[in-house]
Each structure stands twice: as structure tokens, then as C-alpha cells.
C-alpha atoms as a PDB file:
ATOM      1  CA  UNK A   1     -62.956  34.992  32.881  1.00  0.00           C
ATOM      2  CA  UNK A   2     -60.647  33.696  30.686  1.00  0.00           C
ATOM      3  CA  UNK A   3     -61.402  29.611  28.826  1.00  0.00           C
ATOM      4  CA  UNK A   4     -59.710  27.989  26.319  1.00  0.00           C
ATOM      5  CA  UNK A   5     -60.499  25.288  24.188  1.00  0.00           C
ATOM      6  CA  UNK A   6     -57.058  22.673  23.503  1.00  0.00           C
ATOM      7  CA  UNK A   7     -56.552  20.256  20.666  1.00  0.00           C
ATOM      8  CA  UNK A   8     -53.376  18.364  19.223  1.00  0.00           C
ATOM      9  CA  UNK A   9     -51.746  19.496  16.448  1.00  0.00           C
ATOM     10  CA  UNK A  10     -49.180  18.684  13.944  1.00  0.00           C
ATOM     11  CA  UNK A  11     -46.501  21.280  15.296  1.00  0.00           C
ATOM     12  CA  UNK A  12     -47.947  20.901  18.943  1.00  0.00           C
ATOM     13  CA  UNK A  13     -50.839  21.995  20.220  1.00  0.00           C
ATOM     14  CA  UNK A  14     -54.049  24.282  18.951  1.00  0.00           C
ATOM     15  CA  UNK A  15     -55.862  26.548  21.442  1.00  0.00           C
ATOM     16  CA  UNK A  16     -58.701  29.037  21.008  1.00  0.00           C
ATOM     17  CA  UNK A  17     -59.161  31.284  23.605  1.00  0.00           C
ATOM     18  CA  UNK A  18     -61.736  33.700  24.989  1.00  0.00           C
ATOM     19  CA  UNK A  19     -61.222  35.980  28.015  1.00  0.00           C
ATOM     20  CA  UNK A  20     -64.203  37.604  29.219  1.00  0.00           C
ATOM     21  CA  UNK A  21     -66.624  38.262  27.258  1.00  0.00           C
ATOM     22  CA  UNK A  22     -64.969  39.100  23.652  1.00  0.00           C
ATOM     23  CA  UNK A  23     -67.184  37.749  20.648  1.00  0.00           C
ATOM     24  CA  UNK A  24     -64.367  36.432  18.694  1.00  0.00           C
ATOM     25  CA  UNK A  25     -61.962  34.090  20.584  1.00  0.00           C
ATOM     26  CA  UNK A  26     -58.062  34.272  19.672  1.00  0.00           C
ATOM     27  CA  UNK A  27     -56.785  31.205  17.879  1.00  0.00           C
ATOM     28  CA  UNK A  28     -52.883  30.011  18.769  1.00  0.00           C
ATOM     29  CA  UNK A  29     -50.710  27.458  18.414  1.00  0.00           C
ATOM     30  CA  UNK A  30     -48.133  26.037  20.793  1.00  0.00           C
ATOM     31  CA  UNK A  31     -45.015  23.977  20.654  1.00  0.00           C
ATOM     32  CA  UNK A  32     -46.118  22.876  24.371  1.00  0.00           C
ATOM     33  CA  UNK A  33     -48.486  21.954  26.791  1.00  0.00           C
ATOM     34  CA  UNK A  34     -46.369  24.088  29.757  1.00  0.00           C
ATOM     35  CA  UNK A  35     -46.232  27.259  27.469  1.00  0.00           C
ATOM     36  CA  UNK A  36     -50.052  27.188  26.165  1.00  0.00           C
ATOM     37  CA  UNK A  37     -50.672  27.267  30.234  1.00  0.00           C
ATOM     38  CA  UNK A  38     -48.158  30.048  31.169  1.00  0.00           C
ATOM     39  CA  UNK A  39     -49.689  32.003  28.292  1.00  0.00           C
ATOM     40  CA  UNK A  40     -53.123  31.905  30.209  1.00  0.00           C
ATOM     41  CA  UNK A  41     -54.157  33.646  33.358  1.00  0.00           C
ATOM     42  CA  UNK A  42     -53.555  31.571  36.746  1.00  0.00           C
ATOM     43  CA  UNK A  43     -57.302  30.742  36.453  1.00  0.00           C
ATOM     44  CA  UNK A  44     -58.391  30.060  33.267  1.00  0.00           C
ATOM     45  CA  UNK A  45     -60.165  26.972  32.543  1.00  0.00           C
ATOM     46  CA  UNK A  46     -58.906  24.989  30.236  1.00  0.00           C
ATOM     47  CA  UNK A  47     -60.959  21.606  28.648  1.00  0.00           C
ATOM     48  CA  UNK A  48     -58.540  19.751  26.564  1.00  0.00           C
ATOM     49  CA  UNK A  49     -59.333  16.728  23.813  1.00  0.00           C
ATOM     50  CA  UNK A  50     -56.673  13.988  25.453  1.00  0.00           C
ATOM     51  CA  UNK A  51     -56.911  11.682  28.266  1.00  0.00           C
ATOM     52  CA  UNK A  52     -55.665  13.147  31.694  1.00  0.00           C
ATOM     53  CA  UNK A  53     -55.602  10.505  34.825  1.00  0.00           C
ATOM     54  CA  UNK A  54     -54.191   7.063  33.929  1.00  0.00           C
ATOM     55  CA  UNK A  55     -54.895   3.395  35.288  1.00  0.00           C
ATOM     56  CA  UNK A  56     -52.092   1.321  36.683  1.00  0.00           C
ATOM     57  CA  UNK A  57     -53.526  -1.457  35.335  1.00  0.00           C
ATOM     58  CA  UNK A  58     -56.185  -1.263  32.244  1.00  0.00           C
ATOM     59  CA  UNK A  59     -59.014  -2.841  32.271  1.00  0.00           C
ATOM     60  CA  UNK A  60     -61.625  -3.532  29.290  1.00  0.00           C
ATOM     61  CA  UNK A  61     -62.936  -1.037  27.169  1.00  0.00           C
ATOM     62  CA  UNK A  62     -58.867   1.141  28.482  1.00  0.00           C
ATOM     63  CA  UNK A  63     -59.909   3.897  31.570  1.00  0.00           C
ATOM     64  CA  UNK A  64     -63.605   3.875  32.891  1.00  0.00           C
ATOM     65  CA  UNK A  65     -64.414   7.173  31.053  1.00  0.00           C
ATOM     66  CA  UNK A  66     -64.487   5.566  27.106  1.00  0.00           C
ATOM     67  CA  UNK A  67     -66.086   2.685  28.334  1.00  0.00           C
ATOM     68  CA  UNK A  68     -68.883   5.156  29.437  1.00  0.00           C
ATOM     69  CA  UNK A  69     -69.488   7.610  26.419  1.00  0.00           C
ATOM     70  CA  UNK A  70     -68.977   4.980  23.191  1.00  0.00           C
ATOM     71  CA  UNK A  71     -72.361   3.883  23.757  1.00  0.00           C
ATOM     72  CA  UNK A  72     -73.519   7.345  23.458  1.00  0.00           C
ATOM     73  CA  UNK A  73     -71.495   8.292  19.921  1.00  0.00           C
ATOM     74  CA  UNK A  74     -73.572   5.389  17.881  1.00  0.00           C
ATOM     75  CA  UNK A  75     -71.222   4.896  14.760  1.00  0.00           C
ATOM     76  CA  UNK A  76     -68.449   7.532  15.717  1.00  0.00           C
ATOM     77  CA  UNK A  77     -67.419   5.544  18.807  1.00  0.00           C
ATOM     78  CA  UNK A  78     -64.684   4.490  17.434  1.00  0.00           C
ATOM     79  CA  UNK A  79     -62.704   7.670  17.213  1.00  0.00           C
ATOM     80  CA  UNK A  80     -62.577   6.870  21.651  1.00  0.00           C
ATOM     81  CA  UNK A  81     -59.367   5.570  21.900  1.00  0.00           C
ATOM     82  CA  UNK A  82     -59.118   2.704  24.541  1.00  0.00           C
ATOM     83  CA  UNK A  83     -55.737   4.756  26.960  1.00  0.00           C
ATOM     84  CA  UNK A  84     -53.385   1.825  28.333  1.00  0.00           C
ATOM     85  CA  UNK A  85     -51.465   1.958  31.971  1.00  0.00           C
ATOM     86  CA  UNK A  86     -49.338   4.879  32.557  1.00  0.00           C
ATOM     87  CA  UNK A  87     -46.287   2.329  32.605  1.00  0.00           C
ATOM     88  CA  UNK A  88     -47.280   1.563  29.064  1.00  0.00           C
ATOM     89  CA  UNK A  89     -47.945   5.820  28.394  1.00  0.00           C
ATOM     90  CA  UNK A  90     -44.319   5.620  30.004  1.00  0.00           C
ATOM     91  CA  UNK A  91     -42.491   2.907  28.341  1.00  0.00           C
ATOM     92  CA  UNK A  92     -40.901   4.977  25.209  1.00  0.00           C
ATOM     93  CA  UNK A  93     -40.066   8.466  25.358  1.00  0.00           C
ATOM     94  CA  UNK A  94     -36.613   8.712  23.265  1.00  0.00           C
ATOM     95  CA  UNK A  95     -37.156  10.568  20.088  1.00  0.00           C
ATOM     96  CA  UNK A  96     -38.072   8.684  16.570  1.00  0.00           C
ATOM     97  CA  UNK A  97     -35.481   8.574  14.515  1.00  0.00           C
ATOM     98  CA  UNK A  98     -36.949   6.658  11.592  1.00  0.00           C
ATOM     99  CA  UNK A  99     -40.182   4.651  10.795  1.00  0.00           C
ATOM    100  CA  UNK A 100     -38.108   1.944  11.800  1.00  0.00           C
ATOM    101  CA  UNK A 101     -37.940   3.186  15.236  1.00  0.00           C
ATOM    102  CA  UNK A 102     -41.295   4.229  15.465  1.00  0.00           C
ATOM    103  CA  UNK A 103     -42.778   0.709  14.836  1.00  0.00           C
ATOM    104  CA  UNK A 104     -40.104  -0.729  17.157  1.00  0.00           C
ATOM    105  CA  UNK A 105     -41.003   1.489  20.419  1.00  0.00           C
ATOM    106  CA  UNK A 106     -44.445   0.940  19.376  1.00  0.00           C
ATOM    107  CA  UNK A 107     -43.996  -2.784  19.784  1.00  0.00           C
ATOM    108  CA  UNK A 108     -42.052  -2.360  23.053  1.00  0.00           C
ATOM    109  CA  UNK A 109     -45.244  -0.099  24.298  1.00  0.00           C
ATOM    110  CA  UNK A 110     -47.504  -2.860  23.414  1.00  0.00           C
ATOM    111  CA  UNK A 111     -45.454  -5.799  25.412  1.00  0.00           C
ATOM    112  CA  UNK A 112     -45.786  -3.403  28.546  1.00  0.00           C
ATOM    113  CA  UNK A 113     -49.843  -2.831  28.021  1.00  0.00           C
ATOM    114  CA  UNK A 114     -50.027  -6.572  27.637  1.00  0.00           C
ATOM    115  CA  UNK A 115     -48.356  -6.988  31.158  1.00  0.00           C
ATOM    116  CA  UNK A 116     -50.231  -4.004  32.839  1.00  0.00           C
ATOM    117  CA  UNK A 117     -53.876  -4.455  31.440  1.00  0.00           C
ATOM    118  CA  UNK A 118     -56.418  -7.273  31.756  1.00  0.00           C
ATOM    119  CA  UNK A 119     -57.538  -8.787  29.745  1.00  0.00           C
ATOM    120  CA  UNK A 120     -53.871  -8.567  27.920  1.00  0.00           C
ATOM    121  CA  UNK A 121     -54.271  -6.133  25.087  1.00  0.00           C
ATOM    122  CA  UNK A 122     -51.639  -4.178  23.343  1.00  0.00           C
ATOM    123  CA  UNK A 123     -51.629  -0.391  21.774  1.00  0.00           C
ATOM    124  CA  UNK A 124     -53.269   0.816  18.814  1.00  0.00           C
ATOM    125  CA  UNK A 125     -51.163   2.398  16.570  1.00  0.00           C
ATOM    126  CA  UNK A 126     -53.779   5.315  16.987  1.00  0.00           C
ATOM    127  CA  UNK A 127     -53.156   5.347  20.688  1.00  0.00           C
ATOM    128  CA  UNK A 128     -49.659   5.099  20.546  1.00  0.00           C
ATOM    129  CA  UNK A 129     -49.002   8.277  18.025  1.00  0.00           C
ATOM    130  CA  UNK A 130     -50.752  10.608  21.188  1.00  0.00           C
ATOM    131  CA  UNK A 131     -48.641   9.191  24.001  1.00  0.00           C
ATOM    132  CA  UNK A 132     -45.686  12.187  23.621  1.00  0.00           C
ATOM    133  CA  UNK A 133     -49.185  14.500  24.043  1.00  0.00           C
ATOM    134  CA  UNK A 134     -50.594  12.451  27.017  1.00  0.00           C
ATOM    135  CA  UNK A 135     -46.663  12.459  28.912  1.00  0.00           C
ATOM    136  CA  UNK A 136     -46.789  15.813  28.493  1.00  0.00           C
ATOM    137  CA  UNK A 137     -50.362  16.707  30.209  1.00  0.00           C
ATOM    138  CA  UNK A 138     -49.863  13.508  32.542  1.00  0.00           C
ATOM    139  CA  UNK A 139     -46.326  14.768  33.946  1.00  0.00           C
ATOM    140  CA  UNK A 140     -47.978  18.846  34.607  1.00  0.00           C
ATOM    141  CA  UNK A 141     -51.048  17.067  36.503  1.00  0.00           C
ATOM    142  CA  UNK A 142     -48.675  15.189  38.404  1.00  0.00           C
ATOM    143  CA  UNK A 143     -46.163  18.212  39.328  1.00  0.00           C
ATOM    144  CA  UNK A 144     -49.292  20.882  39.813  1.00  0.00           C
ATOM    145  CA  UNK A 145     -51.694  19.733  42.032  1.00  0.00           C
ATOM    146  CA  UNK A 146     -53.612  22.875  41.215  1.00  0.00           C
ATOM    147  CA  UNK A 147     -54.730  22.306  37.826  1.00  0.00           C
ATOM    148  CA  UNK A 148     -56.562  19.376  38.466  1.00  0.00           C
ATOM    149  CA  UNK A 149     -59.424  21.628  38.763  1.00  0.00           C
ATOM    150  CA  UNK A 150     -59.181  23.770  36.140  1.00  0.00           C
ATOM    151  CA  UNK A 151     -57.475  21.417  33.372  1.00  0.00           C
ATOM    152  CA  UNK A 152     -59.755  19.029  32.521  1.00  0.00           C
ATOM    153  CA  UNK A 153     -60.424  16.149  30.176  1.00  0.00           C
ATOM    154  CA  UNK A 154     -62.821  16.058  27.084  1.00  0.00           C
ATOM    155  CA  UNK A 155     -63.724  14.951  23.429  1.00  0.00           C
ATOM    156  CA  UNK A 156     -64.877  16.508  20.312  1.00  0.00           C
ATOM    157  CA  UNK A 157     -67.345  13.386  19.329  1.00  0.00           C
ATOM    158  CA  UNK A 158     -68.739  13.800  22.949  1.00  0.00           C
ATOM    159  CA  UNK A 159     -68.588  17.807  22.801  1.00  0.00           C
ATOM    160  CA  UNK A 160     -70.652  17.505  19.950  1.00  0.00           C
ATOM    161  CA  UNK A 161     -73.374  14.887  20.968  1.00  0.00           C
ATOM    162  CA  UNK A 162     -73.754  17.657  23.627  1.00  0.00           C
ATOM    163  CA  UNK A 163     -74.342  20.377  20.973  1.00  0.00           C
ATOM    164  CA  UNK A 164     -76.383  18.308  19.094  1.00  0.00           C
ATOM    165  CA  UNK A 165     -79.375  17.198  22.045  1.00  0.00           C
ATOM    166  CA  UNK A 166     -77.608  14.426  23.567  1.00  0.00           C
ATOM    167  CA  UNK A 167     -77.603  12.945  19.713  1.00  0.00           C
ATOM    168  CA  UNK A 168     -74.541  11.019  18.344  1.00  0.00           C
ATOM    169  CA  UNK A 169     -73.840  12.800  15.385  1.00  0.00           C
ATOM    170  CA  UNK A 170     -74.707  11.207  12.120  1.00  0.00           C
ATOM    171  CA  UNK A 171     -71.469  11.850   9.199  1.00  0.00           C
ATOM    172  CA  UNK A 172     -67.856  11.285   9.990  1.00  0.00           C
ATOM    173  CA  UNK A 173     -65.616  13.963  10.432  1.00  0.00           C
ATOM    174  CA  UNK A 174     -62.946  11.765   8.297  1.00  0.00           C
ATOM    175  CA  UNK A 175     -63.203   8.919   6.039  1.00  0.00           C
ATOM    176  CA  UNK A 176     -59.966   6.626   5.793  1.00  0.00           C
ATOM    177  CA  UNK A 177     -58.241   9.719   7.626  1.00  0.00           C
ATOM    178  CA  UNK A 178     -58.973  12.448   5.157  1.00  0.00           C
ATOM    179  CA  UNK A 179     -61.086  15.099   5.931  1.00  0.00           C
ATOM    180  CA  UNK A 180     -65.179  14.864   4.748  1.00  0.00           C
ATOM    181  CA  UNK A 181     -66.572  17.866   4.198  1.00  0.00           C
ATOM    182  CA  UNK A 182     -70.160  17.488   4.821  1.00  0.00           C
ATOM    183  CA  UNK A 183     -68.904  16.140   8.569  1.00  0.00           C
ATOM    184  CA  UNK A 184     -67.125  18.771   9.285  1.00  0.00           C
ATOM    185  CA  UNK A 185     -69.943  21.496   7.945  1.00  0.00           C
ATOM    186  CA  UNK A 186     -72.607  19.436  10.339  1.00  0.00           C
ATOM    187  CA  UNK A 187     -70.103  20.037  13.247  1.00  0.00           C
ATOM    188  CA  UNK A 188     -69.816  24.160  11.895  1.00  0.00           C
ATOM    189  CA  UNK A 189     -73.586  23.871  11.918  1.00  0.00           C
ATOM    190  CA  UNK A 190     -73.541  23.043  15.793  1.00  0.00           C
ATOM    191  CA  UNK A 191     -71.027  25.615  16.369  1.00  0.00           C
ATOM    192  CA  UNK A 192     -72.179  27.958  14.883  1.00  0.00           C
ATOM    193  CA  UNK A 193     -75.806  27.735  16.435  1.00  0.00           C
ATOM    194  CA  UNK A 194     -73.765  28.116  19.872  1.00  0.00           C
ATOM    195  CA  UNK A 195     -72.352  31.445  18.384  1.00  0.00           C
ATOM    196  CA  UNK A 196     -69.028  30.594  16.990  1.00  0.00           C
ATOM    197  CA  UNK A 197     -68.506  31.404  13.787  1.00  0.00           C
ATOM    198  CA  UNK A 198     -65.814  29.211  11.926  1.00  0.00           C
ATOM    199  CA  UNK A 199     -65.309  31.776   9.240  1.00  0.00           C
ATOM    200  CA  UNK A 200     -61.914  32.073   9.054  1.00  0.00           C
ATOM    201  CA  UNK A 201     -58.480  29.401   8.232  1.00  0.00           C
ATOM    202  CA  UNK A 202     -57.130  27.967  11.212  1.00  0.00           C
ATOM    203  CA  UNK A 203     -53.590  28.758  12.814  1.00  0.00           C
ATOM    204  CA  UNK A 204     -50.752  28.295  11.074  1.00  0.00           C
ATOM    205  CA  UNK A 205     -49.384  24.891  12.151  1.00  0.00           C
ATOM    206  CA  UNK A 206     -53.180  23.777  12.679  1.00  0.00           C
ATOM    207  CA  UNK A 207     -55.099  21.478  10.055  1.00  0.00           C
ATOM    208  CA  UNK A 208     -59.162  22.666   9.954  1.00  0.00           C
ATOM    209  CA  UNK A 209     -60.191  19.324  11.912  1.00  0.00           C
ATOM    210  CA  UNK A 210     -58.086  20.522  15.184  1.00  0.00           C
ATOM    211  CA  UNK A 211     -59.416  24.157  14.807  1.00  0.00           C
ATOM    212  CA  UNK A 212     -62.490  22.721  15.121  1.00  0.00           C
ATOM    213  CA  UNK A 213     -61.833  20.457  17.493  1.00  0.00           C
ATOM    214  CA  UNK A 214     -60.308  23.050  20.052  1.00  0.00           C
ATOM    215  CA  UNK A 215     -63.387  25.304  19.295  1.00  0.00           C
ATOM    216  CA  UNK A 216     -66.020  22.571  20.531  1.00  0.00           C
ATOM    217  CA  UNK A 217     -63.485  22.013  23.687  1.00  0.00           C
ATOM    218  CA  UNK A 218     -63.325  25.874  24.402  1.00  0.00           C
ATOM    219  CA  UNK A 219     -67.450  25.487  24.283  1.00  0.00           C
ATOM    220  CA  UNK A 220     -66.919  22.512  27.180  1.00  0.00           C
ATOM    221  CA  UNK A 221     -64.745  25.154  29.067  1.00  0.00           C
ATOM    222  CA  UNK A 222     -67.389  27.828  29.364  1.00  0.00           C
ATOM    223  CA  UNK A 223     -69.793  25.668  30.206  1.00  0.00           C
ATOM    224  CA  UNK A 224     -67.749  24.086  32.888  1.00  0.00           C
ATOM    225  CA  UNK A 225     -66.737  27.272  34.007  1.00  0.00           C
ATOM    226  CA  UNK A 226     -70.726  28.425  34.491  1.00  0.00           C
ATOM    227  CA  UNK A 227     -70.989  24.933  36.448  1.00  0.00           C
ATOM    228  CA  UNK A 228     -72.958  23.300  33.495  1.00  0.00           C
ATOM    229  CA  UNK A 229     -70.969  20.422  32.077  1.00  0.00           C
ATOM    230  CA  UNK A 230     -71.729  16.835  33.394  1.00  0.00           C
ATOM    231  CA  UNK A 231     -68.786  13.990  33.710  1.00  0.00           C
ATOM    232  CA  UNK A 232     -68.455  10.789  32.895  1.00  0.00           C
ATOM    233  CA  UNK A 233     -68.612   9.010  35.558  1.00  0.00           C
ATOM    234  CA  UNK A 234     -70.169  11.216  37.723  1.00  0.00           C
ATOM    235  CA  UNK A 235     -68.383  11.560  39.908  1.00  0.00           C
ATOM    236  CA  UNK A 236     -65.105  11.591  38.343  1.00  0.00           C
ATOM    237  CA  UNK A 237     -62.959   8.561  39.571  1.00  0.00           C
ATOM    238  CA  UNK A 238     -58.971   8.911  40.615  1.00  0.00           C
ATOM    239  CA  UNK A 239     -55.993   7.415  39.098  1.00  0.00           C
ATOM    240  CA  UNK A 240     -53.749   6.626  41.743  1.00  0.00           C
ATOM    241  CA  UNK A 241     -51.881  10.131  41.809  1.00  0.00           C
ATOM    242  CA  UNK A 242     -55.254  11.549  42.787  1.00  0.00           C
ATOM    243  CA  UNK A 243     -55.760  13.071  39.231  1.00  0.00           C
ATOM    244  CA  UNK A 244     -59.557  13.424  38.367  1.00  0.00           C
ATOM    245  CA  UNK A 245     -60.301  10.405  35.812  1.00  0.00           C
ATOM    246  CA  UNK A 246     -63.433  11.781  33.647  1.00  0.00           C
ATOM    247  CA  UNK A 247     -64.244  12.836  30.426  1.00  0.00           C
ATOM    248  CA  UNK A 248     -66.495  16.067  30.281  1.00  0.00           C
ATOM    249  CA  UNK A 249     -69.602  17.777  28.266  1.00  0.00           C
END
């Protein structure tokens, strides 16, 4: 049995792995989504922090699946990004060449969610630095039928309710986007108590908040794997490619 636990990352994408039954999983880092798969056996299970299935048209509160689990995250709801139609996921995908650039594409991303979303609503700068991440995932779903059942959907604030009694957890894990410390040590807490020891730096090409990250998602992928994670909504809905639309715990 082979999981693995997926977060974004500053030079791509951070995994932690664990096949069978080794006590400490194997941290990497990937420059892609395709590669991070092909280093994995045909049927690992992999549980990934960023949206997979998107709407054609967006509807309040983005996909049905954020909608579903802010209510559950109490003050940390906010860190559930409200995903816009795939046109608008779609709409830039030339390279940046300058901040410039970057808040012009952004703009032209936001005139296409106000057309394909209702009520009209635009991107979130927040939203909009992911959508490179979300192409990526979106375009594999769409060419591999097969890893709709294997690939799935989750998120750290949600991963960690879980690990914490179905309770939203109480610090921030950043305040005005710098890491706090006592959030992230009451998210090592809950890991920890699920036997995975953080003691040791992240991968190079990693910050500590990912690492973390990925290691609550590997936690989703065991449990998924043993049959034990729940969805939201249960049952998962379909985008209109017939990719799953849920996020899981």
C-alpha cells in the first residue's frame, strides 16, 4: 500500500509518502503534478490540498464542496477559497513576465468569472495565484479517467478539524501571511497524536507550512485508503467531465 499526502509549494509541489507500512514516510518535492504521479505506484492513493472537479458556471459560496465545510472551520474558514468556472481556471495560462502582467491576466480572469458565475463575482487574488496548480491537476483528471478514484480532493483546515474531534481548530496557522508558531505547534500536536512525528526540516524547495500541510493530506489518504474518510457532499457531485466534485476527511 503505498499513500501520499500532496501540497503546493514554492518550486512545485510537496509530497510525503508512505508505502506499506514504514514508520517514517519519505518527504519529496516535485516540479510537477505528472512526475509526483509517475514516481508513485499505479495504485497509490493520493489526497491532495487543491480543488479537483470544476463548475461551468459558479454559483455562491464557488463549487458546492466550500460552501459545505466553512461552517465547520469557525474562524479559519476563510483560508476555503471560493474556485471559479473552469473557463475562468482557463482564461490565462501564458507565463508572467512581470507584476505588471500578473495583475493584468488576473483582471482578464476576473471579467471571465464575472460572465461564468452567478451571482457575478470575480477572482481573489488568493484564488488566482493557485490556478497554474489547479490546470495542472484539472487537465490529468480530464486525460486519465483512472485517477478519479485514487486522486482525490482535500484541505488541511478540514484535515485537521478531523484530527481534532470534528473541532475547528482554535489559532491560525498564519497571521497577515507569516507563519505563527503556536498554530502550527497545535497542528504538530494533532499530528503527532496520529503518529507522525514532525521532527525534522522540510524538503528543500518546501516552506514548514506545506510540509505540514502534505503530512495532514497523506493522513486523509490512509484513511481513505482503509475506507474511513467521509466527503463533502456525500455523495460527491460531478463537474461536467464526470470528475468527482468533493472535498475529503
Amino acid at each position: 500500500m503505498t499513500v501520499a499526502g500532496v501540497d503546493g509549494c514554492k518550486a512545485g509541489w510537496v509530497a510525503v509518502i508512505r508505502h506499506d507500512a514504514e514508520l517514517l514516510p519519505a518527504a519529496r518535492v516535485f516540479a510537477g503534478f505528472a512526475g509526483l504521479l509517475a514516481a508513485l505506484p499505479d495504485d497509490a492513493t493520493v489526497a491532495v490540498d487543491m480543488p479537483i472537479g470544476l463548475p461551468e458556471l459558479s454559483g455562491r459560496g464557488g463549487r458546492g464542496p466550500e460552501a459545505l465545510v466553512r461552517p465547520l472551520l469557525g474562524e479559519r474558514q476563510s483560508s476555503v477559497f471560493s474556485i471559479p468556472s473552469r473557463a475562468a481556471v482557463h482564461a490565462e495560462t501564458a507565463a508572467f513576465t512581470d507584476l505588471d502582467a500578473w495583475h493584468a491576466a488576473h483582471r482578464r480572469a476576473s471579467e471571465v468569472a464575472m460572465r461564468t458565475s452567478s451571482p457575478p463575482r470575480g477572482v481573489s487574488i488568493q484564488a488566482f495565484g493557485i490556478f497554474s496548480k489547479i490546470r495542472e491537476i484539472d487537465a490529468l483528471m480530464m486525460e486519465r479517467p483512472d485517477l478519479r478514484g485514487r486522486v482525490i480532493e482535500s484541505h488541511p483546515e478540514v484535515a485537521f478539524w478531523r484530527l481534532n474531534g470534528e473541532r475547528a481548530m482554535s489559532l491560525p496557522k498564519k497571521i497577515k501571511s507569516r507563519v505563527n508558531p503556536a498554530g502550527m505547534e497545535e497542528r504538530k500536536a494533532l499530528l503527532a497524536r496520529a503518529g507522525h512525528d514532525l521532527d525534522r526540516p522540510p524538503p528543500r524547495g518546501a516552506a514548514t507550512d506545506d510540509f505540514l500541510d502534505a503530512c495532514a493530506m497523506m493522513l486523509v489518504a490512509e484513511r481513505h485508503r482503509r475506507g474511513e474518510t467521509g466527503s463533502f457532499p456525500t455523495p460527491p457531485g460531478y463537474d461536467a467531465h464526470g470528475i468527482p466534485v468533493a472535498i475529503w476527511a
